[in-house]
Protein backbone atom coordinates (compact mmCIF):
# COMPACT_ATOMS: atom_id res chain seq x y z
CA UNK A 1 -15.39 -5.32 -23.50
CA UNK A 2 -16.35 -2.72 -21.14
CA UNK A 3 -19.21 -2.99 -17.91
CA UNK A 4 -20.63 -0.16 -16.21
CA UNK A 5 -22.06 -1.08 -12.29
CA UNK A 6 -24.35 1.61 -11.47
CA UNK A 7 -23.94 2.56 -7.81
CA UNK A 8 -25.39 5.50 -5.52
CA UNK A 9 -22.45 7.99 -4.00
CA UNK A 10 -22.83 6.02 -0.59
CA UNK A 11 -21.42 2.54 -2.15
CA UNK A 12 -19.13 3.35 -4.36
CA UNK A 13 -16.09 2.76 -1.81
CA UNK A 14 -17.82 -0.91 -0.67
CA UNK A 15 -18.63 -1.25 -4.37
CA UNK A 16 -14.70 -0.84 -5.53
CA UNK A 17 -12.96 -2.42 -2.33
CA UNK A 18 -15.72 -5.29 -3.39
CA UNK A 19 -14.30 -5.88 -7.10
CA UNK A 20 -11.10 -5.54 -6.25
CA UNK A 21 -11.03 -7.96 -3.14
CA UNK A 22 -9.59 -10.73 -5.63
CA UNK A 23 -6.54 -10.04 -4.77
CA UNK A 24 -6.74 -7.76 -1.64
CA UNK A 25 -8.15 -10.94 0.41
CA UNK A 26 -10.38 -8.77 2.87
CA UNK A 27 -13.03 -10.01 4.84
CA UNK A 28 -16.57 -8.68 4.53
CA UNK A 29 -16.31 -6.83 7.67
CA UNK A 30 -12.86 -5.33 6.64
CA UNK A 31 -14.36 -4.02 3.76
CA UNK A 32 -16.95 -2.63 5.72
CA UNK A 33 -14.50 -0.82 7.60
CA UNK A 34 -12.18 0.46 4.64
CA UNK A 35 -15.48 1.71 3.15
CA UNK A 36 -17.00 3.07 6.05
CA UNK A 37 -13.77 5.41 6.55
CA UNK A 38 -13.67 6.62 2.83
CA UNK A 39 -17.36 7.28 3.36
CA UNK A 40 -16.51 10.12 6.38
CA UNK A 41 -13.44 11.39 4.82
CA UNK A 42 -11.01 9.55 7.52
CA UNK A 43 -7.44 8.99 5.85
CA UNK A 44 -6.16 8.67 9.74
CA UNK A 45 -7.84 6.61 12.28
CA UNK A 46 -8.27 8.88 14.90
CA UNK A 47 -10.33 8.85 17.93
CA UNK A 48 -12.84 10.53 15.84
CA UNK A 49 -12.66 7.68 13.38
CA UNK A 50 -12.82 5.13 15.65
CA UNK A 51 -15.98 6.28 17.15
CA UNK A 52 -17.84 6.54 13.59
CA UNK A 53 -16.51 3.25 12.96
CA UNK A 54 -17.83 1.98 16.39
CA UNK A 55 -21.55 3.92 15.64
CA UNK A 56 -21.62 3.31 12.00
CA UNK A 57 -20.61 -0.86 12.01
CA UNK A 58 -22.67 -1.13 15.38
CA UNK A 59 -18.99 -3.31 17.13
CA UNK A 60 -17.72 -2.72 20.41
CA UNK A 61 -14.54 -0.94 20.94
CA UNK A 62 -12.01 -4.21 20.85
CA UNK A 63 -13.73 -5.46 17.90
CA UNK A 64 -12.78 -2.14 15.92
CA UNK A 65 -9.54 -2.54 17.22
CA UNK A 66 -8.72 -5.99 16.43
CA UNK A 67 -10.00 -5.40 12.88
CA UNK A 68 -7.72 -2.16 12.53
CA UNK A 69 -4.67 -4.46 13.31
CA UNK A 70 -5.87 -7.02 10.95
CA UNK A 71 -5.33 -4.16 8.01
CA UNK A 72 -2.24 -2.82 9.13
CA UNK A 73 -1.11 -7.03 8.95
CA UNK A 74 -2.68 -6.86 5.64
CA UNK A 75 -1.03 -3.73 4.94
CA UNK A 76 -4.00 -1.69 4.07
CA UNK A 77 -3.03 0.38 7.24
CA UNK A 78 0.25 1.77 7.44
CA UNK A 79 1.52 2.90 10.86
CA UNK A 80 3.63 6.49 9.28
CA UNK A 81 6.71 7.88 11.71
CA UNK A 82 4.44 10.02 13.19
CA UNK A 83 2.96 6.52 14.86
CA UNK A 84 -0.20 7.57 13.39
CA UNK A 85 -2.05 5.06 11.20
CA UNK A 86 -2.89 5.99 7.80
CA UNK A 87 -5.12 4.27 5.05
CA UNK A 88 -2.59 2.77 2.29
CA UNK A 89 -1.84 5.90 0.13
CA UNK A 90 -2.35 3.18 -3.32
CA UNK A 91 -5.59 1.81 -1.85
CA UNK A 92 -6.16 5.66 -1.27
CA UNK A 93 -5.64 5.99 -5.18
CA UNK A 94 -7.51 2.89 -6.17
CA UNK A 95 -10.52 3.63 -4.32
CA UNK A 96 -10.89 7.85 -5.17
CA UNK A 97 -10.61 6.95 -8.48
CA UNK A 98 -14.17 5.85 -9.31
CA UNK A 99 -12.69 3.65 -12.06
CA UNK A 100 -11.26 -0.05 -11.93
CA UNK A 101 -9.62 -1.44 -15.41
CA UNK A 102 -8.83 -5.07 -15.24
CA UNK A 103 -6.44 -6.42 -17.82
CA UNK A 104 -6.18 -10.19 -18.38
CA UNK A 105 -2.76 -11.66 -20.09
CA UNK A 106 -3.00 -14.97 -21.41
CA UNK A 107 0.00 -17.27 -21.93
CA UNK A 108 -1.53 -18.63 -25.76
């Protein structure tokens, strides 16, 4: 059985990071965030990023911050060698995929 969810361009990322929050356990406003930085093309959270975030989700500075540590604890933001912090490169794949396939095994 297959469902199509119609969505505009700008939802898509909050759409997918929505359906698939079963079992990535994010909070609303986490979502917000994950979405927000698909949205302006930020794989890195940069300075850049953190001020579209800020602008864009209307929080202060600390809130942003606090959230951002929340993913990397969550592991949807990795911290690379360069001591950059990069969006998960397989929620990267999930999410630019447009396309979500559950499959359900039963033990019967």
């Amino acid at each position: 059985m297959e469902y199509k969810i119609k969505v505009n361009k700008y939802s898509v990322y909050k759409a997918i990071l929505t359906i698939a929050n079963f079992s990535l356990k994010l909070s609303p406003m986490e979502i917000d965030i994950l979405a927000t930085l698909f949205k302006y093309g930020f794989y890195t959270i940069t300075a850049e990023a953190r001020d579209i975030l800020r602008k864009a989700l209307d929080k202060d500075q600390y809130s942003i911050n606090n959230y951002i540590k929340r993913l990397k604890e969550k592991n949807m933001l990795l911290e690379g060698e360069d001591k950059e912090i990069h969006i998960n490169p397989s929620l990267k794949q999930i999410v630019e995929s447009n396309e979500i396939t559950f499959k359900f095994d039963t033990d019967n």
